[in-house]
PDB file of N, CA and C in Angstrom:
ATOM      1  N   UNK A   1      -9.500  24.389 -16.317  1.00  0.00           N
ATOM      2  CA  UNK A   1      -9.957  23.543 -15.256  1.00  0.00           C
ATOM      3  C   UNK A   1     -10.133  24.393 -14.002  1.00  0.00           C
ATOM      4  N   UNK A   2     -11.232  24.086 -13.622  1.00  0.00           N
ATOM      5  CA  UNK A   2     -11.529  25.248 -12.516  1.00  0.00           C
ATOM      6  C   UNK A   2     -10.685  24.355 -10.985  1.00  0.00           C
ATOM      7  N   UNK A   3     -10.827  25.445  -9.531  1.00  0.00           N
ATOM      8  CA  UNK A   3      -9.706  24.988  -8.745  1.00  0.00           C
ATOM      9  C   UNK A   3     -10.274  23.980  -8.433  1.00  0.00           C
ATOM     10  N   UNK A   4     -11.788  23.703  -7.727  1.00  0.00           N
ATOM     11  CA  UNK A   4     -12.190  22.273  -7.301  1.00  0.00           C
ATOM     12  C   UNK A   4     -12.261  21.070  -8.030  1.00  0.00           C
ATOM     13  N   UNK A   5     -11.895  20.915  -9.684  1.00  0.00           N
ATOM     14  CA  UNK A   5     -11.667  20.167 -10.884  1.00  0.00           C
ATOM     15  C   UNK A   5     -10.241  19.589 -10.206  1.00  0.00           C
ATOM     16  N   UNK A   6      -9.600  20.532 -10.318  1.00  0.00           N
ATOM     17  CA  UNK A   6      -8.241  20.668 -10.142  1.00  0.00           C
ATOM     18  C   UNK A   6      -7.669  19.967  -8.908  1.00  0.00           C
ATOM     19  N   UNK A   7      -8.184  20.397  -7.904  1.00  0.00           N
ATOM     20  CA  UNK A   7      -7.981  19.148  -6.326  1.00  0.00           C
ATOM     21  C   UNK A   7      -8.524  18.007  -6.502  1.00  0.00           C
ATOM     22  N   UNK A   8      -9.519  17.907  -7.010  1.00  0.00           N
ATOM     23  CA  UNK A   8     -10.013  16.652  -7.009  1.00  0.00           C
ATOM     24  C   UNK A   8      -9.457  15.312  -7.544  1.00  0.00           C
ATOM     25  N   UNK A   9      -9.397  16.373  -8.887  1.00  0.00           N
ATOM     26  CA  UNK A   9      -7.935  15.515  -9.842  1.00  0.00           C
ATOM     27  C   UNK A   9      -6.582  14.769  -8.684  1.00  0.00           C
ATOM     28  N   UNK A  10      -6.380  15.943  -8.365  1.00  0.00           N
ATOM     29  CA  UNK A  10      -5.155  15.928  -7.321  1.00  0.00           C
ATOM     30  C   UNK A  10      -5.017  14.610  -6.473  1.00  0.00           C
ATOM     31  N   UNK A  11      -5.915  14.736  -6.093  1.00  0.00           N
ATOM     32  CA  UNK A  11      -6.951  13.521  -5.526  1.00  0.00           C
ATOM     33  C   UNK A  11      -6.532  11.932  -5.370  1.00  0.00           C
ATOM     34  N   UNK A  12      -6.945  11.964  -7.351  1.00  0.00           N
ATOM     35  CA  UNK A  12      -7.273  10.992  -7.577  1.00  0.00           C
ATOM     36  C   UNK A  12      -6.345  10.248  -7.984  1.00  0.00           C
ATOM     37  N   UNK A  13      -5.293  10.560  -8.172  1.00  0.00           N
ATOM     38  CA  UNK A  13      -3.813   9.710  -8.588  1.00  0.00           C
ATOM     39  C   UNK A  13      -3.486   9.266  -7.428  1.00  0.00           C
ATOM     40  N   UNK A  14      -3.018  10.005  -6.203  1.00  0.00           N
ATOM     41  CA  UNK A  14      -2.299   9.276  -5.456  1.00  0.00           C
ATOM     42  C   UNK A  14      -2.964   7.938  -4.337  1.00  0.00           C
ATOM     43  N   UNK A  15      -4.320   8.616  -4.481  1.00  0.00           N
ATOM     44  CA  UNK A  15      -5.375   7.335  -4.210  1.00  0.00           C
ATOM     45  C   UNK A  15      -4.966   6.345  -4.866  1.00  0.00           C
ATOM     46  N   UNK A  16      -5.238   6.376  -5.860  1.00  0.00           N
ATOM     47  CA  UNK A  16      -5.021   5.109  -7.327  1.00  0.00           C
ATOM     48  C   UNK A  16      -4.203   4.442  -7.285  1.00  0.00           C
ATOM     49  N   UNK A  17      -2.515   5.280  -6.956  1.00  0.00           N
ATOM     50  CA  UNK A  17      -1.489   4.345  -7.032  1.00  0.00           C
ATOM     51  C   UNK A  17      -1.418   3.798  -5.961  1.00  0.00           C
ATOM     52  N   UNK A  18      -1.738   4.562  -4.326  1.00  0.00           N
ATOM     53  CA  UNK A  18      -2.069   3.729  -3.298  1.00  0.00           C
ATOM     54  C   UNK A  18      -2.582   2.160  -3.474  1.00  0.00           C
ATOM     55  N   UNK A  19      -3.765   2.680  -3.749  1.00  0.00           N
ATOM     56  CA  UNK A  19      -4.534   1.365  -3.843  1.00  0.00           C
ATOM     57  C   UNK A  19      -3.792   0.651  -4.941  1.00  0.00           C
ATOM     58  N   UNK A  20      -2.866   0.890  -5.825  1.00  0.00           N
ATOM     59  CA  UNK A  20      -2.750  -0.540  -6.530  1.00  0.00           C
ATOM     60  C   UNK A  20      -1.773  -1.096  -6.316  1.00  0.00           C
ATOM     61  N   UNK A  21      -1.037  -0.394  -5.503  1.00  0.00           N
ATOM     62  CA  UNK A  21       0.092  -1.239  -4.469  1.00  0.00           C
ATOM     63  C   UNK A  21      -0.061  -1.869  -3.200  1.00  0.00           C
ATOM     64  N   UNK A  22      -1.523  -1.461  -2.607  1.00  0.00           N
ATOM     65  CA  UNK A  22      -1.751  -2.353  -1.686  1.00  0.00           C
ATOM     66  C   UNK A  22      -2.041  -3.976  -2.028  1.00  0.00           C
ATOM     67  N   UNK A  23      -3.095  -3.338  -2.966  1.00  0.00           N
ATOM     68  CA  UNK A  23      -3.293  -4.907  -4.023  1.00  0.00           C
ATOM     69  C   UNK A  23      -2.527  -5.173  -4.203  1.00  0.00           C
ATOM     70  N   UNK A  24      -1.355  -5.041  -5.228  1.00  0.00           N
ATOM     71  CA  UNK A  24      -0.260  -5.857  -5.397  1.00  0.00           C
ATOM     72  C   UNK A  24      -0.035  -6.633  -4.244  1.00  0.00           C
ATOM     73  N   UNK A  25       0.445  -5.929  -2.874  1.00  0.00           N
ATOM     74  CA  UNK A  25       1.391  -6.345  -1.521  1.00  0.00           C
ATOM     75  C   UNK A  25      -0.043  -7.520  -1.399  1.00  0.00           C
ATOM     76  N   UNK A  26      -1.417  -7.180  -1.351  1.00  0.00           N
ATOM     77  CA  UNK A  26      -2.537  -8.232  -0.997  1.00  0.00           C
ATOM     78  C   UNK A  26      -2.255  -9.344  -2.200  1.00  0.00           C
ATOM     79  N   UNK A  27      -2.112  -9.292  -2.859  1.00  0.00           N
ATOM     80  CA  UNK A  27      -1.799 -10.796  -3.331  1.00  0.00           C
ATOM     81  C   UNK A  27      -1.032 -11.655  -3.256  1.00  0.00           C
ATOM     82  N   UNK A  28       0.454 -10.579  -3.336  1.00  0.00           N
ATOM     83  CA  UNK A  28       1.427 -11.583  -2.936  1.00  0.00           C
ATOM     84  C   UNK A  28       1.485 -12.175  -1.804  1.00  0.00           C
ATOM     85  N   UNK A  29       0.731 -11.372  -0.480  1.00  0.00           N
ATOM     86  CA  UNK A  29       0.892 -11.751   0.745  1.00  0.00           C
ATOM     87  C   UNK A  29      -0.229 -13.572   0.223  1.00  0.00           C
ATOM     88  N   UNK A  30      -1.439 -13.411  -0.115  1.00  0.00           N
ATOM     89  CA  UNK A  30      -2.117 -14.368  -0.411  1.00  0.00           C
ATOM     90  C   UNK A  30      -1.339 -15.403  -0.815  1.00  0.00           C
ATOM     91  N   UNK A  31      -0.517 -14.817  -2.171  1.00  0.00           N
ATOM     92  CA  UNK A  31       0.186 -16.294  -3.036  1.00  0.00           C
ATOM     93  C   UNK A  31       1.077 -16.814  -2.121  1.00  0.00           C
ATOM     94  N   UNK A  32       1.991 -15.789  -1.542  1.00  0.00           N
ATOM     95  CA  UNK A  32       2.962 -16.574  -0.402  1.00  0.00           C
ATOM     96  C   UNK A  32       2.358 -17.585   0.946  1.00  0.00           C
ATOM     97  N   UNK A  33       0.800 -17.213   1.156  1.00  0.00           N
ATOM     98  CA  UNK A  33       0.849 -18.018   1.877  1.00  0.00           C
ATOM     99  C   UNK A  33      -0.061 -19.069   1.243  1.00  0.00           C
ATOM    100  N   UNK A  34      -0.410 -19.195   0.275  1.00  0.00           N
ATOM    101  CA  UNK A  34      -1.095 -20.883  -0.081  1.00  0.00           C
ATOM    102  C   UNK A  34       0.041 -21.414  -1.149  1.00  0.00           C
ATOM    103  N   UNK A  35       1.425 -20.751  -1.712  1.00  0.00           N
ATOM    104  CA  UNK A  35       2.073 -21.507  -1.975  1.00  0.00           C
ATOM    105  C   UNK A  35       3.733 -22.119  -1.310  1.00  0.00           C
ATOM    106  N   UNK A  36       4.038 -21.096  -0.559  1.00  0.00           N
ATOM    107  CA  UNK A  36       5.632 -21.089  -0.324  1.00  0.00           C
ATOM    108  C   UNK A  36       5.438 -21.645   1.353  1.00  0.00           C
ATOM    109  N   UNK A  37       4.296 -21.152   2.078  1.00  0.00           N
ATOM    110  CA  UNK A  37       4.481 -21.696   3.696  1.00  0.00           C
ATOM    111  C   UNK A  37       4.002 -23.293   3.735  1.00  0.00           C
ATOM    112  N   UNK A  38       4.780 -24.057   4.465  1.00  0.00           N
ATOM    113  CA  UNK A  38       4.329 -25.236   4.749  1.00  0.00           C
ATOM    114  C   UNK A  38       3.877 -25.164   5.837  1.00  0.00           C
ATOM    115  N   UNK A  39       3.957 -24.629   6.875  1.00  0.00           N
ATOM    116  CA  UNK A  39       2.948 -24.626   8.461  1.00  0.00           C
ATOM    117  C   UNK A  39       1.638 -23.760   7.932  1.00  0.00           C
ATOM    118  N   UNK A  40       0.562 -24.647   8.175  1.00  0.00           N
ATOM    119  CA  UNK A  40      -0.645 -24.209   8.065  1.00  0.00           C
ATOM    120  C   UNK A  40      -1.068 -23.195   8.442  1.00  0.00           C
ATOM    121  N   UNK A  41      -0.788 -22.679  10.264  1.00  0.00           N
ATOM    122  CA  UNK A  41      -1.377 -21.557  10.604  1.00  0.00           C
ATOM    123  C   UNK A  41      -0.399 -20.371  10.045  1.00  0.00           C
ATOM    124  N   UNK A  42       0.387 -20.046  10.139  1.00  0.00           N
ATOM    125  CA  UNK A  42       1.098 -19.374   9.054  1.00  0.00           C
ATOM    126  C   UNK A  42       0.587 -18.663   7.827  1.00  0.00           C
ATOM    127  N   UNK A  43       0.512 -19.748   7.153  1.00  0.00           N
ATOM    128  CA  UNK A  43      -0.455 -19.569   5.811  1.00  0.00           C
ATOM    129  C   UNK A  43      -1.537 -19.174   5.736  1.00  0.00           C
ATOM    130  N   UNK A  44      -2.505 -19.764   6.951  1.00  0.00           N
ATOM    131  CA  UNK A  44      -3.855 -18.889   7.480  1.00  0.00           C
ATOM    132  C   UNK A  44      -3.500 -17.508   7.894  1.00  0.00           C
ATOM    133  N   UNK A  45      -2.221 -17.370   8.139  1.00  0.00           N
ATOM    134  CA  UNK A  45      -2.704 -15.835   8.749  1.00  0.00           C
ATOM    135  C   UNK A  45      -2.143 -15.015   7.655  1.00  0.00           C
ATOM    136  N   UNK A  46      -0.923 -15.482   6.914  1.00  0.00           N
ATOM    137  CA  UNK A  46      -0.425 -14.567   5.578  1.00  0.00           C
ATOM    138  C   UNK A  46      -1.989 -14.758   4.608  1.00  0.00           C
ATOM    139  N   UNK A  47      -3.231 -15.521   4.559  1.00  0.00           N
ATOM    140  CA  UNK A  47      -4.207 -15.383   3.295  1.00  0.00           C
ATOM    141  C   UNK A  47      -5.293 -14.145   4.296  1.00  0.00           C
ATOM    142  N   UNK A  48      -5.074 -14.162   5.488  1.00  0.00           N
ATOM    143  CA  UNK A  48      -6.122 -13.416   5.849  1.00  0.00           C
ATOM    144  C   UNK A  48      -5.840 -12.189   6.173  1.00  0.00           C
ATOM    145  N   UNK A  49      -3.980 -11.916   6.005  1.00  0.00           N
ATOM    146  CA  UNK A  49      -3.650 -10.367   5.910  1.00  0.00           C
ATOM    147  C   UNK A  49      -3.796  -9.983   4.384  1.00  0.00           C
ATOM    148  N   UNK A  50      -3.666 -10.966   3.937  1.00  0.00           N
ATOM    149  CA  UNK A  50      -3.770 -10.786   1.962  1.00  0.00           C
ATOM    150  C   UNK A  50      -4.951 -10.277   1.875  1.00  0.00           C
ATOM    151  N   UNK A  51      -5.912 -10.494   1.976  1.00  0.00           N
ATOM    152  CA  UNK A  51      -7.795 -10.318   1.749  1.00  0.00           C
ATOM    153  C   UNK A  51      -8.058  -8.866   2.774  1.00  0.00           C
ATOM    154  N   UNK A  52      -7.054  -8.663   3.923  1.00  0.00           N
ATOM    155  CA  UNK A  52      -6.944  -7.426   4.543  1.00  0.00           C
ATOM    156  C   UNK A  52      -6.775  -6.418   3.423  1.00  0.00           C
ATOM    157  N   UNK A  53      -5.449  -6.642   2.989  1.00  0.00           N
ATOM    158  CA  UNK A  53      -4.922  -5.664   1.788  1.00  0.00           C
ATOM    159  C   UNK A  53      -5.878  -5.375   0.689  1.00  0.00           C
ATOM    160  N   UNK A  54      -6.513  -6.292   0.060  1.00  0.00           N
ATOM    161  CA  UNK A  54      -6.813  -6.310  -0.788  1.00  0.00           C
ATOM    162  C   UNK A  54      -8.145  -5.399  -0.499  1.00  0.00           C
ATOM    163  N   UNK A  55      -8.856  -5.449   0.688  1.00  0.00           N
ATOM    164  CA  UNK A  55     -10.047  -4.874   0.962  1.00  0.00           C
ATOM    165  C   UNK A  55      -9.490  -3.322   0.714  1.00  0.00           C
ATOM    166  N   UNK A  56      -8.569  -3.242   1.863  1.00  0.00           N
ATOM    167  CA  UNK A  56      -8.073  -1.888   2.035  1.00  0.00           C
ATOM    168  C   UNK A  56      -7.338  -0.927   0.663  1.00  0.00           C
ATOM    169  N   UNK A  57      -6.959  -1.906  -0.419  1.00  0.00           N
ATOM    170  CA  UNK A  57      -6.603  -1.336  -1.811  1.00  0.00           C
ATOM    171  C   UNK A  57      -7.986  -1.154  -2.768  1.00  0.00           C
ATOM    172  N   UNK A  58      -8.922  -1.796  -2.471  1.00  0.00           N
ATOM    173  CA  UNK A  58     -10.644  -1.607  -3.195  1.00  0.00           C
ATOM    174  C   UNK A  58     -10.635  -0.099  -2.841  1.00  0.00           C
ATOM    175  N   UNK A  59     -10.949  -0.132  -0.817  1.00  0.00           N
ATOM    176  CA  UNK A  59     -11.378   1.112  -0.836  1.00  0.00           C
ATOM    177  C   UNK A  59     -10.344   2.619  -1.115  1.00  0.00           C
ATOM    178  N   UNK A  60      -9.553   2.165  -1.009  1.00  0.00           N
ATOM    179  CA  UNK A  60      -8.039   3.206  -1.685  1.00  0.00           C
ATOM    180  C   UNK A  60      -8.876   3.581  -2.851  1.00  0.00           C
ATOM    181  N   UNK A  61      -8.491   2.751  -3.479  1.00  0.00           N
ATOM    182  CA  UNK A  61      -9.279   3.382  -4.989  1.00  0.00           C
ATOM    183  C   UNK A  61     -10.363   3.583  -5.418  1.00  0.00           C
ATOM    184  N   UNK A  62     -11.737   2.927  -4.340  1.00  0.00           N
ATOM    185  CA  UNK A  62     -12.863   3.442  -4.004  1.00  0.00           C
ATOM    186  C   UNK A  62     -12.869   5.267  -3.728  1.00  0.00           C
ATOM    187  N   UNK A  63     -12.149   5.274  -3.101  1.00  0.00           N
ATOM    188  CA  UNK A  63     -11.768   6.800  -2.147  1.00  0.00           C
ATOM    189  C   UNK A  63     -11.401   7.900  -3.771  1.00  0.00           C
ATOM    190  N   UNK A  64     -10.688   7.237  -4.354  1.00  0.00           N
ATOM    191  CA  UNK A  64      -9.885   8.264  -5.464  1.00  0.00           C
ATOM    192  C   UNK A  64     -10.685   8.636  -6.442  1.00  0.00           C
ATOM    193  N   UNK A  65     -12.308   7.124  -6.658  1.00  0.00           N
ATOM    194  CA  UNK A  65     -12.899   8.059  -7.962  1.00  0.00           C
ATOM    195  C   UNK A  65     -13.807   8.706  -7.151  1.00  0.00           C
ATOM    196  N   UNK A  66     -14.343   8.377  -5.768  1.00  0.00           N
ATOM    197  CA  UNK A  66     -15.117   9.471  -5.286  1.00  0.00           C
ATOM    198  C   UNK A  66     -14.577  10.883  -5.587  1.00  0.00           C
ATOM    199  N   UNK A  67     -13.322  10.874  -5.206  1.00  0.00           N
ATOM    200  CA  UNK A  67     -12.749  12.102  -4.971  1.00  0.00           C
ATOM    201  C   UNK A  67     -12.818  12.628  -6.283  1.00  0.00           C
ATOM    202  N   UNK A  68     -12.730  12.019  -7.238  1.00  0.00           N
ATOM    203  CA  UNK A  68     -12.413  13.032  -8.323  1.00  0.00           C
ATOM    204  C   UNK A  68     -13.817  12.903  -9.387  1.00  0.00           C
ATOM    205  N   UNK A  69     -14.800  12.177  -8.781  1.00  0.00           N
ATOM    206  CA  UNK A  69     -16.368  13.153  -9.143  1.00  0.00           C
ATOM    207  C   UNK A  69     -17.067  13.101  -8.354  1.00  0.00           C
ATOM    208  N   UNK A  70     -16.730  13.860  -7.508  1.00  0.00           N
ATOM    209  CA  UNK A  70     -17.055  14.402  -6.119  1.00  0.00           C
ATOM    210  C   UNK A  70     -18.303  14.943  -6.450  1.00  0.00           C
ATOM    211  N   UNK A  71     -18.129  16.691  -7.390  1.00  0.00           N
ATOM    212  CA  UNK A  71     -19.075  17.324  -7.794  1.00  0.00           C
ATOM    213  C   UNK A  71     -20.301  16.317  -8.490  1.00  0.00           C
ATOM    214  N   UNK A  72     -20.140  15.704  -9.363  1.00  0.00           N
ATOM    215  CA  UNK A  72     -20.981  14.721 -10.016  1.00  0.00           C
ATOM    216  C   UNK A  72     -22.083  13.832  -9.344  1.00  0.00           C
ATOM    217  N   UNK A  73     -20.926  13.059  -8.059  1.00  0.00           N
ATOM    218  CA  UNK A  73     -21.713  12.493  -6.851  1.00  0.00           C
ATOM    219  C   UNK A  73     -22.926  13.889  -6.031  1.00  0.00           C
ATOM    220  N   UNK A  74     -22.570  14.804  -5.518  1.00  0.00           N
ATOM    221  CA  UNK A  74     -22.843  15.365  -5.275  1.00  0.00           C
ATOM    222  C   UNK A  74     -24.038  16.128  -6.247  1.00  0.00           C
ATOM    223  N   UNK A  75     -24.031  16.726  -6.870  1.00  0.00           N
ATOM    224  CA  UNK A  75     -25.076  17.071  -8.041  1.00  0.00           C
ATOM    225  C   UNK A  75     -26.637  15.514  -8.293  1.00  0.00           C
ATOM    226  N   UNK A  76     -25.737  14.446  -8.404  1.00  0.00           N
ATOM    227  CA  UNK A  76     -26.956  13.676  -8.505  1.00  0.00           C
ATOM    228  C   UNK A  76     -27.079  12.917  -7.277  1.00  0.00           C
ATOM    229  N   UNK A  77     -27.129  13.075  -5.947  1.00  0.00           N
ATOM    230  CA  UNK A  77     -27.293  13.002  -4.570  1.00  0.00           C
ATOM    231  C   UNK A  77     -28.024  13.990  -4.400  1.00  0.00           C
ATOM    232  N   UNK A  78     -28.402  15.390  -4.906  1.00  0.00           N
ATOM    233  CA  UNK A  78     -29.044  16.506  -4.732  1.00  0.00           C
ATOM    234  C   UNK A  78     -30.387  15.892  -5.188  1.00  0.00           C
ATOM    235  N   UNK A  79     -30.156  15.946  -6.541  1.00  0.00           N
ATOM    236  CA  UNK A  79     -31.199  15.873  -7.715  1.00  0.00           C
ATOM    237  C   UNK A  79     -32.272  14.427  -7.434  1.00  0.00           C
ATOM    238  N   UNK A  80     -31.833  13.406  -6.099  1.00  0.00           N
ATOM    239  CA  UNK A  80     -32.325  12.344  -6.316  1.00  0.00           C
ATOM    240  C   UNK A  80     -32.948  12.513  -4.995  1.00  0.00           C
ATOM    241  N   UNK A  81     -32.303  12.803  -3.971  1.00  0.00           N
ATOM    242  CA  UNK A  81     -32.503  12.933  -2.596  1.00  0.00           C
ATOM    243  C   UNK A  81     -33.670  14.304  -2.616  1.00  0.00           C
ATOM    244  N   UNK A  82     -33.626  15.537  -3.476  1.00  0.00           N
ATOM    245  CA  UNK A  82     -33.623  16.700  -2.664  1.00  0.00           C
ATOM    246  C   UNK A  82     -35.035  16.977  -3.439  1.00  0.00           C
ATOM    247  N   UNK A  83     -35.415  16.411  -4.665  1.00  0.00           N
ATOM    248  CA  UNK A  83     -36.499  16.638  -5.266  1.00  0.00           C
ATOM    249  C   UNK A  83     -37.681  16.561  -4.605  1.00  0.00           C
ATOM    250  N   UNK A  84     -37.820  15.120  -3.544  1.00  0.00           N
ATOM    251  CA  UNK A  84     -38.846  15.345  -3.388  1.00  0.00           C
ATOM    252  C   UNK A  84     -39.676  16.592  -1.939  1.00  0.00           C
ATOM    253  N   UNK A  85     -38.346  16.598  -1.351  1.00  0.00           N
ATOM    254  CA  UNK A  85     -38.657  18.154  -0.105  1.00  0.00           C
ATOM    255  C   UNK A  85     -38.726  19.039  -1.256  1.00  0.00           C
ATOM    256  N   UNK A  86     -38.533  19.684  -2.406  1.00  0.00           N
ATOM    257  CA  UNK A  86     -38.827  20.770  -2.953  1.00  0.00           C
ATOM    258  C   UNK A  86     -40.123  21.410  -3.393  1.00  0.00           C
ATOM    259  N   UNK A  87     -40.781  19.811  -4.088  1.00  0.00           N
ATOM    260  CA  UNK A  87     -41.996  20.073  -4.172  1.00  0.00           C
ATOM    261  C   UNK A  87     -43.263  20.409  -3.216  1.00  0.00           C
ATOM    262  N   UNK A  88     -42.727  19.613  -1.999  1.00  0.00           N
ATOM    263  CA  UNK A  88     -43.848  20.017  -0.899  1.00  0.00           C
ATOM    264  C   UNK A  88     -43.290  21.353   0.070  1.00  0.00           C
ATOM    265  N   UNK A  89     -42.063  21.392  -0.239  1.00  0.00           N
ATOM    266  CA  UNK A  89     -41.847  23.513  -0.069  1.00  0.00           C
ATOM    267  C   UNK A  89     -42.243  24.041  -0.887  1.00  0.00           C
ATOM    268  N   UNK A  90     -42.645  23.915  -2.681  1.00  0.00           N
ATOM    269  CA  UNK A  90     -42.980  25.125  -3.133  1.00  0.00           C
ATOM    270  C   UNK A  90     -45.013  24.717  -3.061  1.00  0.00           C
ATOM    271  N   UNK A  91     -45.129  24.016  -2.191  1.00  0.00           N
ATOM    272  CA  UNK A  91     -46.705  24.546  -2.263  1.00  0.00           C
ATOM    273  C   UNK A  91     -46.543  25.775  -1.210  1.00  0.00           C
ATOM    274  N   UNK A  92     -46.032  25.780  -0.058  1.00  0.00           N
ATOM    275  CA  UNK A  92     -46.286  26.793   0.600  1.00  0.00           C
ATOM    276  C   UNK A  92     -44.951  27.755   0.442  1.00  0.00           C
ATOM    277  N   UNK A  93     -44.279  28.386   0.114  1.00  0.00           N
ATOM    278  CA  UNK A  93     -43.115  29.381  -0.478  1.00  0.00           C
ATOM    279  C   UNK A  93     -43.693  29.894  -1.003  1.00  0.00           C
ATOM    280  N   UNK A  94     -44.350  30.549  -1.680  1.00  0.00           N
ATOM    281  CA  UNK A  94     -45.096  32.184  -1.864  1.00  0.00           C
ATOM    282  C   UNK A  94     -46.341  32.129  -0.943  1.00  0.00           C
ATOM    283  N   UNK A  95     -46.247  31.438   0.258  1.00  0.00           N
ATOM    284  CA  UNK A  95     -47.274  32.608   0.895  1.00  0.00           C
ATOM    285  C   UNK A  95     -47.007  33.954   1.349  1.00  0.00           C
ATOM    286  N   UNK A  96     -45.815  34.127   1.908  1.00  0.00           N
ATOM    287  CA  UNK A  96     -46.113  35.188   2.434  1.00  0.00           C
ATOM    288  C   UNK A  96     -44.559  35.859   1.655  1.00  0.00           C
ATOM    289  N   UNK A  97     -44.789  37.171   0.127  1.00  0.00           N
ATOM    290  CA  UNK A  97     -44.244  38.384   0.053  1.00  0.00           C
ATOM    291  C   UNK A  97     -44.276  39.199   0.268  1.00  0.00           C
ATOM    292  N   UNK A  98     -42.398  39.875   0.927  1.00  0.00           N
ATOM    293  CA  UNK A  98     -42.956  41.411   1.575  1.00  0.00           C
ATOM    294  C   UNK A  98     -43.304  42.071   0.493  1.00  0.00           C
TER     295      UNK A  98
END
């Protein structure tokens, strides 16, 4: 495994478990508040820190598979983006050899 394989990897676990403990904490915060609070605003604000978490545990683990095909992203971000400036550089790229 080459070294940038290797970080990336690195990467991608502690992202992962991040994010799936935020989720966890985002649901329970959710379940606790549409089942256990009886004051309404309460409960509004424990479901709308829940849906906080839960966003913020997506992109956690959003973050971790970027990270760990980084190169991959990158390679076909080239290949999709970069094709079409290549072709209208190689009409003019051999004009002028020393």
């Amino acid at each position: 495994m080459s070294k940038a394989n290797n970080e990336s990897a690195m990467l991608f676990k502690p992202f992962l478990i991040a994010g799936m403990v935020i989720l966890a904490f985002g649901i329970v915060c959710i379940w606790i508040g549409s089942s256990f609070i009886s004051i309404r605003e309460e409960a509004d604000g424990f479901k709308i820190i829940g849906l906080r978490f839960l966003v913020g545990g997506a992109i956690s683990i959003s973050l971790g598979f970027i990270a760990k095909h980084f190169l991959l992203i990158k390679y076909l971000w080239k290949q999709r983006i970069w094709s079409r400036n290549r072709s209208e550089e190689s009409n003019f790229s051999n004009w002028y050899k020393p």
